[in-house]
PDB file of N, CA and C in Angstrom:
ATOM      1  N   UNK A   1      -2.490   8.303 -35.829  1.00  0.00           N
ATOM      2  CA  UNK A   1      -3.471   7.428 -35.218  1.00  0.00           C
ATOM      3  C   UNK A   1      -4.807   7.474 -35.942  1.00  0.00           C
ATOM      4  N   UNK A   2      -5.317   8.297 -36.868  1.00  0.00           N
ATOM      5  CA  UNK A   2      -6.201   8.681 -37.751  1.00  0.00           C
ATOM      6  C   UNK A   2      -7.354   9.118 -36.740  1.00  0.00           C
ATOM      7  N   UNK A   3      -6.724   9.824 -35.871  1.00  0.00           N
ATOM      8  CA  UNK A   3      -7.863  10.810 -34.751  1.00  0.00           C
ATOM      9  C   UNK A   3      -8.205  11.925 -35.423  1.00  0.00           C
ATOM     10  N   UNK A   4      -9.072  13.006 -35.661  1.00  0.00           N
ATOM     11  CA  UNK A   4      -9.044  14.739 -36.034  1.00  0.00           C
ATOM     12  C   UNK A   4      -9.091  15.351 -34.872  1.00  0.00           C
ATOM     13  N   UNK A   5      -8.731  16.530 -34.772  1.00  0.00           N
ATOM     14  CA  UNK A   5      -8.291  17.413 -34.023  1.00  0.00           C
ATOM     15  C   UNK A   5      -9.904  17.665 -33.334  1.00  0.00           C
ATOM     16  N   UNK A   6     -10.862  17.965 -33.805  1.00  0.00           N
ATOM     17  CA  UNK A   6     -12.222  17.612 -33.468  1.00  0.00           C
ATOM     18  C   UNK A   6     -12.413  16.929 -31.848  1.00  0.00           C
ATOM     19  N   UNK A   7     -12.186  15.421 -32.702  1.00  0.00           N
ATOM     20  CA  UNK A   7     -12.687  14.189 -31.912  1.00  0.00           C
ATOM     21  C   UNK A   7     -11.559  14.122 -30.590  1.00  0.00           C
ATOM     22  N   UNK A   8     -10.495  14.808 -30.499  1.00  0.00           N
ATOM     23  CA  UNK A   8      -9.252  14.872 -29.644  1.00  0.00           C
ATOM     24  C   UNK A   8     -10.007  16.152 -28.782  1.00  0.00           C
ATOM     25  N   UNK A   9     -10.561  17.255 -28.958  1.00  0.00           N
ATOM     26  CA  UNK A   9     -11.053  18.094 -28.559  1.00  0.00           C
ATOM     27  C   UNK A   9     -12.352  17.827 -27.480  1.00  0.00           C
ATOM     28  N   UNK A  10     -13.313  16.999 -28.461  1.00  0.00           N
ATOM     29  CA  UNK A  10     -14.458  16.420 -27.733  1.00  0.00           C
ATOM     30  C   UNK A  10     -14.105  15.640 -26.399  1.00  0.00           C
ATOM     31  N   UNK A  11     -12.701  14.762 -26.816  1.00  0.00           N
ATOM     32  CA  UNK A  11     -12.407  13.840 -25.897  1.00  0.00           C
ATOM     33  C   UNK A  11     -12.144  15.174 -24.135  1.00  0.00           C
ATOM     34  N   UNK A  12     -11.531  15.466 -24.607  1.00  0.00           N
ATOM     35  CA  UNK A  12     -10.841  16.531 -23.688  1.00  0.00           C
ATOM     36  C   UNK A  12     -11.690  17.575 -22.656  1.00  0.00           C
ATOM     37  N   UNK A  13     -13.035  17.723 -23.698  1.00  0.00           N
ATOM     38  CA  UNK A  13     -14.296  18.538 -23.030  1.00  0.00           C
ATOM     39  C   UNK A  13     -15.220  17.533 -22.136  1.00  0.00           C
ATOM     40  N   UNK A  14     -14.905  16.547 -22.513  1.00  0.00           N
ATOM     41  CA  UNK A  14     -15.889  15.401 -22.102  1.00  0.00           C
ATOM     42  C   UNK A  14     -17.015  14.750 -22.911  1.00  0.00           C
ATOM     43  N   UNK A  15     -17.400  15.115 -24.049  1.00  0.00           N
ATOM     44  CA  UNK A  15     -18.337  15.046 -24.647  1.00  0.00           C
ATOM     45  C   UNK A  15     -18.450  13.468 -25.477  1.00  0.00           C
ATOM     46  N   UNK A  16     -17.267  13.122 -25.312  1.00  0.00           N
ATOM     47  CA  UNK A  16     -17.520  11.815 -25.909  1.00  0.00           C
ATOM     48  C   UNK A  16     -15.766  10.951 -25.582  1.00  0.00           C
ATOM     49  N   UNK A  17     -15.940   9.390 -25.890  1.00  0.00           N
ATOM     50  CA  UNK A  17     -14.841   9.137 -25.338  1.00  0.00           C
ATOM     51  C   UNK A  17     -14.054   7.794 -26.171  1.00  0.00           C
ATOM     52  N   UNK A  18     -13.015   7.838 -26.474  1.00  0.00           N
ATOM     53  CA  UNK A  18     -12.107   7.499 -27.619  1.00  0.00           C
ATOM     54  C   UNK A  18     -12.661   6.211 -27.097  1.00  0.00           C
ATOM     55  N   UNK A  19     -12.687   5.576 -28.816  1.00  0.00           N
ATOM     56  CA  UNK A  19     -12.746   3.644 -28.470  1.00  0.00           C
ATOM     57  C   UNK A  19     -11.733   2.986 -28.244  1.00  0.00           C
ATOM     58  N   UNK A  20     -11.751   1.613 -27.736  1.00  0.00           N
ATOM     59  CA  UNK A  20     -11.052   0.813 -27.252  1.00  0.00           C
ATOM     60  C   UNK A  20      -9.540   0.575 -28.339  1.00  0.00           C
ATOM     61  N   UNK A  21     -10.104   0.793 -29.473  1.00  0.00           N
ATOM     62  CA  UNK A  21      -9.054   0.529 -30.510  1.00  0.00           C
ATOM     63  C   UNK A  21      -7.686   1.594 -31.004  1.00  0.00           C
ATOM     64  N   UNK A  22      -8.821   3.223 -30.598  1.00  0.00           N
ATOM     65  CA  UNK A  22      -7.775   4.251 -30.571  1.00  0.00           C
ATOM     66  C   UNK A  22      -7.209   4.510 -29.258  1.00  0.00           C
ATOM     67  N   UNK A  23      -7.286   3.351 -28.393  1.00  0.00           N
ATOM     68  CA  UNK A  23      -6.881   3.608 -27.011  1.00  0.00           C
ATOM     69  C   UNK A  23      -5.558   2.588 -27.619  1.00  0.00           C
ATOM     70  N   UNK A  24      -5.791   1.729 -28.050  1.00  0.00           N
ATOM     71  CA  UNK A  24      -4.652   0.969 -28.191  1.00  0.00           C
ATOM     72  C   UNK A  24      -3.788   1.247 -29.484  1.00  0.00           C
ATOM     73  N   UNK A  25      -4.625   2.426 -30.028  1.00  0.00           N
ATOM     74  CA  UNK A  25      -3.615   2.831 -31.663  1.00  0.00           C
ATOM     75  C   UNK A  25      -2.521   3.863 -30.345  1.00  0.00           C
ATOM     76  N   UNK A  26      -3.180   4.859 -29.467  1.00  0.00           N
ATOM     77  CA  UNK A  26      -2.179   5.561 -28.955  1.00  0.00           C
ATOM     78  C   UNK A  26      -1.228   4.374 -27.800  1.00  0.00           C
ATOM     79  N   UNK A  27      -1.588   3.810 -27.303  1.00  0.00           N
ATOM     80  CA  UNK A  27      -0.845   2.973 -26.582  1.00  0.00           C
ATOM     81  C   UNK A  27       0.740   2.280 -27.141  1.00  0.00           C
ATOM     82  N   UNK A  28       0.587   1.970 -28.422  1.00  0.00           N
ATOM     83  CA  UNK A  28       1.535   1.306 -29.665  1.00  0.00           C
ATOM     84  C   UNK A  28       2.265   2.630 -29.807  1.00  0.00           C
ATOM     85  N   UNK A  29       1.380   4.242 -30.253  1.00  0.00           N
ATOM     86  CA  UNK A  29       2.258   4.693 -30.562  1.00  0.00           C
ATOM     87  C   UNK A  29       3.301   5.536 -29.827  1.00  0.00           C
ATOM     88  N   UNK A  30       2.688   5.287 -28.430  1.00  0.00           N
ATOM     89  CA  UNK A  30       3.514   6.163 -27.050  1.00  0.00           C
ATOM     90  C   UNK A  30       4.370   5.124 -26.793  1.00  0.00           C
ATOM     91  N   UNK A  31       4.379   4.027 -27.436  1.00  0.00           N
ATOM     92  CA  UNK A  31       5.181   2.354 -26.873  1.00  0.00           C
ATOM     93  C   UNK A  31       5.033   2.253 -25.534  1.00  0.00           C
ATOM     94  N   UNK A  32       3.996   2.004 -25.025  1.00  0.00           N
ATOM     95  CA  UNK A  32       2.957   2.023 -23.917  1.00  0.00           C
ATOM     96  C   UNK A  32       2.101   0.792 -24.015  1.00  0.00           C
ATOM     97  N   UNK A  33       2.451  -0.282 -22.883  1.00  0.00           N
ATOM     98  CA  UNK A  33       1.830  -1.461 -22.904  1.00  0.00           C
ATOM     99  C   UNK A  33       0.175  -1.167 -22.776  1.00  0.00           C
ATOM    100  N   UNK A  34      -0.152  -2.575 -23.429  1.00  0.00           N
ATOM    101  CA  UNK A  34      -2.145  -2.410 -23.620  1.00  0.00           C
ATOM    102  C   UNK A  34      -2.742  -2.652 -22.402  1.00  0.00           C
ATOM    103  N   UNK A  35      -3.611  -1.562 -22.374  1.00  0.00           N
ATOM    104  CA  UNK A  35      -4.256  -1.326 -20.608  1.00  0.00           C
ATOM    105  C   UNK A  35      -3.521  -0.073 -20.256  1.00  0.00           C
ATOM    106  N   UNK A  36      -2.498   0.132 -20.520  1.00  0.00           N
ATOM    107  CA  UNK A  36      -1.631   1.097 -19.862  1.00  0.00           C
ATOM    108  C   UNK A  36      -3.203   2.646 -19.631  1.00  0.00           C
ATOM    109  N   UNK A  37      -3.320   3.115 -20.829  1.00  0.00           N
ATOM    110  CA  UNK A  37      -4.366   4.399 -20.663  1.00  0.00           C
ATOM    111  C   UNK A  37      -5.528   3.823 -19.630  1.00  0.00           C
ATOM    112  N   UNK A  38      -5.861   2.739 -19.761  1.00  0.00           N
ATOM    113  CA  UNK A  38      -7.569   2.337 -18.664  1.00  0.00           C
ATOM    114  C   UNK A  38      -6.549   2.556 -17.398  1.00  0.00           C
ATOM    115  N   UNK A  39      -5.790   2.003 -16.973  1.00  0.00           N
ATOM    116  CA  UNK A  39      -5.594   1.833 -15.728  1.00  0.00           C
ATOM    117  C   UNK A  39      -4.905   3.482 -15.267  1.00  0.00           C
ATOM    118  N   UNK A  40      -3.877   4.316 -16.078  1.00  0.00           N
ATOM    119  CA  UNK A  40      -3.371   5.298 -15.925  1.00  0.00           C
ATOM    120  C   UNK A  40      -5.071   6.407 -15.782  1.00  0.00           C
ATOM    121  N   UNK A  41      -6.128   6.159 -15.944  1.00  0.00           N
ATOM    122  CA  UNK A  41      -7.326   7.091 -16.102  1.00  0.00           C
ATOM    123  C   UNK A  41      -7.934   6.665 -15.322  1.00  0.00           C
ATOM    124  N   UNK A  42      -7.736   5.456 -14.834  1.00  0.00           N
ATOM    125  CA  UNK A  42      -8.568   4.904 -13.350  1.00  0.00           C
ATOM    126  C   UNK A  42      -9.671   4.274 -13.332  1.00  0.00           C
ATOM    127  N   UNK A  43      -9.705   4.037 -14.812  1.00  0.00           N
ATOM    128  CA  UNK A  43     -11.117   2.782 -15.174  1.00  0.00           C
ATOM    129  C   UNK A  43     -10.651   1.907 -14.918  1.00  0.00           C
ATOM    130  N   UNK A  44      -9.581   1.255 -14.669  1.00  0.00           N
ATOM    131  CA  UNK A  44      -9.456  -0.325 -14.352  1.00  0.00           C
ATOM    132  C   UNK A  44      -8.416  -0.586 -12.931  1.00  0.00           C
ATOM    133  N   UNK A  45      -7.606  -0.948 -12.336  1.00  0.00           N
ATOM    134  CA  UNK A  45      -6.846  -1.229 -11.350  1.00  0.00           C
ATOM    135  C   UNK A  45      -5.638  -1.915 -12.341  1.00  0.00           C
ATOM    136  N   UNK A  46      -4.370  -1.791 -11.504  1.00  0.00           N
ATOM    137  CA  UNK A  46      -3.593  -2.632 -12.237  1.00  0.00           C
ATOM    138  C   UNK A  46      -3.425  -3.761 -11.336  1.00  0.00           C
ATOM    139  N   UNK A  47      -4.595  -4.690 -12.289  1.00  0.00           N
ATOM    140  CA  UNK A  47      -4.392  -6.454 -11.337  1.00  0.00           C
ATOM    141  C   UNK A  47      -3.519  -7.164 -12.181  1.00  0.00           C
ATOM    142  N   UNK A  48      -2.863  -7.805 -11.770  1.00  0.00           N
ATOM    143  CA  UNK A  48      -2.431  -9.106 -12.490  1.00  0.00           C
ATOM    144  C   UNK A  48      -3.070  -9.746 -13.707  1.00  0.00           C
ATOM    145  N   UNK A  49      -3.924 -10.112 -13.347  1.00  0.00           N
ATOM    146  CA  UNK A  49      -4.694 -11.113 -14.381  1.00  0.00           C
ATOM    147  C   UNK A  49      -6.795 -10.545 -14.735  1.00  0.00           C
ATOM    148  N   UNK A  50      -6.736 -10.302 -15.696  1.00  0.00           N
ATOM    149  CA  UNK A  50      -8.310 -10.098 -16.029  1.00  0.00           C
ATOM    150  C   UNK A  50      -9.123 -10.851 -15.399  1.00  0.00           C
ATOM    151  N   UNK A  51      -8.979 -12.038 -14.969  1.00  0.00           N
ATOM    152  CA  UNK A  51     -10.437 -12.681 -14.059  1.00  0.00           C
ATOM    153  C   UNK A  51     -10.136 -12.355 -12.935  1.00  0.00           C
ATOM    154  N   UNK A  52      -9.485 -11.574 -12.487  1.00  0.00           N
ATOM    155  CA  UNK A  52      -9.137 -10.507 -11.114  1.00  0.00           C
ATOM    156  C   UNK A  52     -10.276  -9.431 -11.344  1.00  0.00           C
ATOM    157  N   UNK A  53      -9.497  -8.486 -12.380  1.00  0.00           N
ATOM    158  CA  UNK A  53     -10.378  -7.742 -13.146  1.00  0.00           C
ATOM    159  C   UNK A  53     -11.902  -7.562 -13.117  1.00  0.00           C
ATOM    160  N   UNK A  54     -11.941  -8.646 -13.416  1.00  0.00           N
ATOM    161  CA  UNK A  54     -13.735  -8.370 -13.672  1.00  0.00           C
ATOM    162  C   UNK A  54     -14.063  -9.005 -12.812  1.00  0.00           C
ATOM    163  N   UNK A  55     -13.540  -9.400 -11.848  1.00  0.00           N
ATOM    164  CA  UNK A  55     -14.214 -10.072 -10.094  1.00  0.00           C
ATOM    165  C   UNK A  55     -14.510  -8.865  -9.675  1.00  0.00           C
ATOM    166  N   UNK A  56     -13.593  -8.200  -9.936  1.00  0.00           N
ATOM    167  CA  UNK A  56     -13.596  -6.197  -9.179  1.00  0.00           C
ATOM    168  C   UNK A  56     -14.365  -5.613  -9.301  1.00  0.00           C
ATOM    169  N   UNK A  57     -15.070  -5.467 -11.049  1.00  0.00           N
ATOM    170  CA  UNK A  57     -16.092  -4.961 -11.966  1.00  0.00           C
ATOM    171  C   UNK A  57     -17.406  -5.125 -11.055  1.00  0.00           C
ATOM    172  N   UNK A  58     -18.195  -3.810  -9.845  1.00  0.00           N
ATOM    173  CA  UNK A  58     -18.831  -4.367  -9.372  1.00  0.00           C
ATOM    174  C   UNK A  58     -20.342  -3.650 -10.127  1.00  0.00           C
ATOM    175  N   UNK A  59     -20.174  -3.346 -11.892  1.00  0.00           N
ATOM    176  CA  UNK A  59     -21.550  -2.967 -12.638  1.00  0.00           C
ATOM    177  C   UNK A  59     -21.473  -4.113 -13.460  1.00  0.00           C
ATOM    178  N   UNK A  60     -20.653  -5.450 -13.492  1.00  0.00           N
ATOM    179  CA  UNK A  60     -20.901  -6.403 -14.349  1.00  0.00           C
ATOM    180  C   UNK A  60     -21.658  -7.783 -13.415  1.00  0.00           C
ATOM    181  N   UNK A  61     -22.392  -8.276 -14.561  1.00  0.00           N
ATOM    182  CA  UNK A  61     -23.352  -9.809 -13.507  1.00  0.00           C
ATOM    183  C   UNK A  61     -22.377 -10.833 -13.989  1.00  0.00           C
ATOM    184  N   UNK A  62     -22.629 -11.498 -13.534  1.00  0.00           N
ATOM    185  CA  UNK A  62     -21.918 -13.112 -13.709  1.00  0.00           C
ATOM    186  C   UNK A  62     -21.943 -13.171 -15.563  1.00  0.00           C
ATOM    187  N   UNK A  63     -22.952 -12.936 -15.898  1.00  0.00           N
ATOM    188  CA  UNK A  63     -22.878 -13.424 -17.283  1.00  0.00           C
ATOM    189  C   UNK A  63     -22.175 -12.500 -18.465  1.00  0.00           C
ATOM    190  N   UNK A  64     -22.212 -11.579 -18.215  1.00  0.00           N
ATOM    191  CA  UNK A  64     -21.461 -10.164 -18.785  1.00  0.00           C
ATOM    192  C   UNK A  64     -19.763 -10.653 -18.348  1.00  0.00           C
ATOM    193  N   UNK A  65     -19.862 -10.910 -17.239  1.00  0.00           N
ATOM    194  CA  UNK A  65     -18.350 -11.161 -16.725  1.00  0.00           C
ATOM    195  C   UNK A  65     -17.776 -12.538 -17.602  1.00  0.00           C
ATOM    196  N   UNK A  66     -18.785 -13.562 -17.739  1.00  0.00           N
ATOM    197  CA  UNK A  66     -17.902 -14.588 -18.246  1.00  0.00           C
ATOM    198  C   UNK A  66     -18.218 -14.308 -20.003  1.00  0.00           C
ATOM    199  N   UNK A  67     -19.063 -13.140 -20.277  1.00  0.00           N
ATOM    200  CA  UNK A  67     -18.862 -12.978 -21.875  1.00  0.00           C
ATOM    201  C   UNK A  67     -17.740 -12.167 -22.263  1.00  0.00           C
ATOM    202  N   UNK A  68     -17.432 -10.902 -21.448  1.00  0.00           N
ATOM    203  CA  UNK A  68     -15.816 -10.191 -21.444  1.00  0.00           C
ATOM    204  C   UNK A  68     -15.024 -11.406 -21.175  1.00  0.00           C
ATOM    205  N   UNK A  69     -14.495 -12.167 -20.619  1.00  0.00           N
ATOM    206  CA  UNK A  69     -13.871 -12.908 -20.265  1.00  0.00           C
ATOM    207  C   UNK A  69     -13.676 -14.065 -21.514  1.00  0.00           C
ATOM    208  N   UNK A  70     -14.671 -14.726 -22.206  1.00  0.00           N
ATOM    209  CA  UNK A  70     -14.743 -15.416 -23.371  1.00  0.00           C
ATOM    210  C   UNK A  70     -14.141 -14.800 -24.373  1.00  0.00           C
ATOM    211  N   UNK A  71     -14.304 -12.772 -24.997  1.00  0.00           N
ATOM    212  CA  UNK A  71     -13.618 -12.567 -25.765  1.00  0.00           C
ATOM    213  C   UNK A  71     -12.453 -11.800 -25.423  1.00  0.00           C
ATOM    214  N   UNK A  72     -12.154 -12.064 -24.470  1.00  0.00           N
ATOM    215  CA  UNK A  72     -10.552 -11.771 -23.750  1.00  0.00           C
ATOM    216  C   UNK A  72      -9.875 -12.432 -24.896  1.00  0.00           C
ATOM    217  N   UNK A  73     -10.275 -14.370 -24.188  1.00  0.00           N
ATOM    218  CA  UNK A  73      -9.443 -15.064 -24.886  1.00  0.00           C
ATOM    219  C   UNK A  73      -9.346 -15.279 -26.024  1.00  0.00           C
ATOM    220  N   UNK A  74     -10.754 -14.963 -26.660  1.00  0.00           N
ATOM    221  CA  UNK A  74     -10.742 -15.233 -27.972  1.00  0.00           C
ATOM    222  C   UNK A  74      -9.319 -14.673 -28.658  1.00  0.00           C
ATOM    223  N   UNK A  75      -9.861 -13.296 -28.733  1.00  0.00           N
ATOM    224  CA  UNK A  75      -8.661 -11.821 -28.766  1.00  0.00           C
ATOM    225  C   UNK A  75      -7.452 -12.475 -28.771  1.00  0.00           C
ATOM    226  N   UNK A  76      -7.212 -12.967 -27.788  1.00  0.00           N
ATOM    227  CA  UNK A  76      -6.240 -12.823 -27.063  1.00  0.00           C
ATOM    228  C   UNK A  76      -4.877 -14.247 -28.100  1.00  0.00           C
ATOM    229  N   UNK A  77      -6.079 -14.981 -28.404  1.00  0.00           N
ATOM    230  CA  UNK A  77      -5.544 -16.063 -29.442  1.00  0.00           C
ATOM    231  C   UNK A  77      -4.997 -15.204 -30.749  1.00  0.00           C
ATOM    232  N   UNK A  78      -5.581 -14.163 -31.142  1.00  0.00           N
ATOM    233  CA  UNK A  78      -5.706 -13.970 -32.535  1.00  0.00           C
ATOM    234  C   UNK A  78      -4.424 -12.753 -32.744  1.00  0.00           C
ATOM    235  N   UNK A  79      -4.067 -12.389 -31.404  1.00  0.00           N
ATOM    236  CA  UNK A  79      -2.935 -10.752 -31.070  1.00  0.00           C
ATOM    237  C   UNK A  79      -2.053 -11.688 -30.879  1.00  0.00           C
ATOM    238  N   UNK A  80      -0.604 -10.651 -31.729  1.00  0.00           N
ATOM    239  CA  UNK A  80       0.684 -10.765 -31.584  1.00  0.00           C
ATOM    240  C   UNK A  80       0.921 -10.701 -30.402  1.00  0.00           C
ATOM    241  N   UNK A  81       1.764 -11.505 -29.761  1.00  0.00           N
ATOM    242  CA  UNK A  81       2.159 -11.345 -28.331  1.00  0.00           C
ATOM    243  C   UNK A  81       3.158 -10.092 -28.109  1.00  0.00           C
ATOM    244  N   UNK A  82       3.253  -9.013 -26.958  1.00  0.00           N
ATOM    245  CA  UNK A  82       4.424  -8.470 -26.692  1.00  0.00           C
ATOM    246  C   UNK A  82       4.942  -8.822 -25.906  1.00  0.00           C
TER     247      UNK A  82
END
């Protein structure tokens, strides 16, 4: 996953916390659908659909919500489907 034993350590103490991308390098490599770690750690709920999601999100404003939401889809155009 090109993590060091370090930054796996830090994660673990609390001191700092893996990005979105090595959340989804381990997700691919546990063959573990995307979201699987947010929702298994309890940052997210398992809703159905993301504009569920961030209706829930009650530290995001309207405009934060429809800018996550804009590069959902963006993303979301540009990823291989599973």
């Amino acid at each position: 996953m090109g993590v060091d034993q370090p930054s796996v350590s830090r994660w673990e103490r609390g001191e700092a916390s893996p990005s979105l991308d090595q959340i989804a390098a381990y997700e691919e490599a546990a063959g573990r659908p995307r979201g699987y770690v947010l929702v298994a750690a309890g940052y997210v709920d398992n809703v159905p659909s993301v504009e569920r999601a961030l209706a829930a999100d009650r530290d995001l404003d309207d405009e934060q919500r429809g800018f996550v939401l804009r590069a959902y889809h963006a993303a979301r155009v540009r990823l291989p489907r599973r």
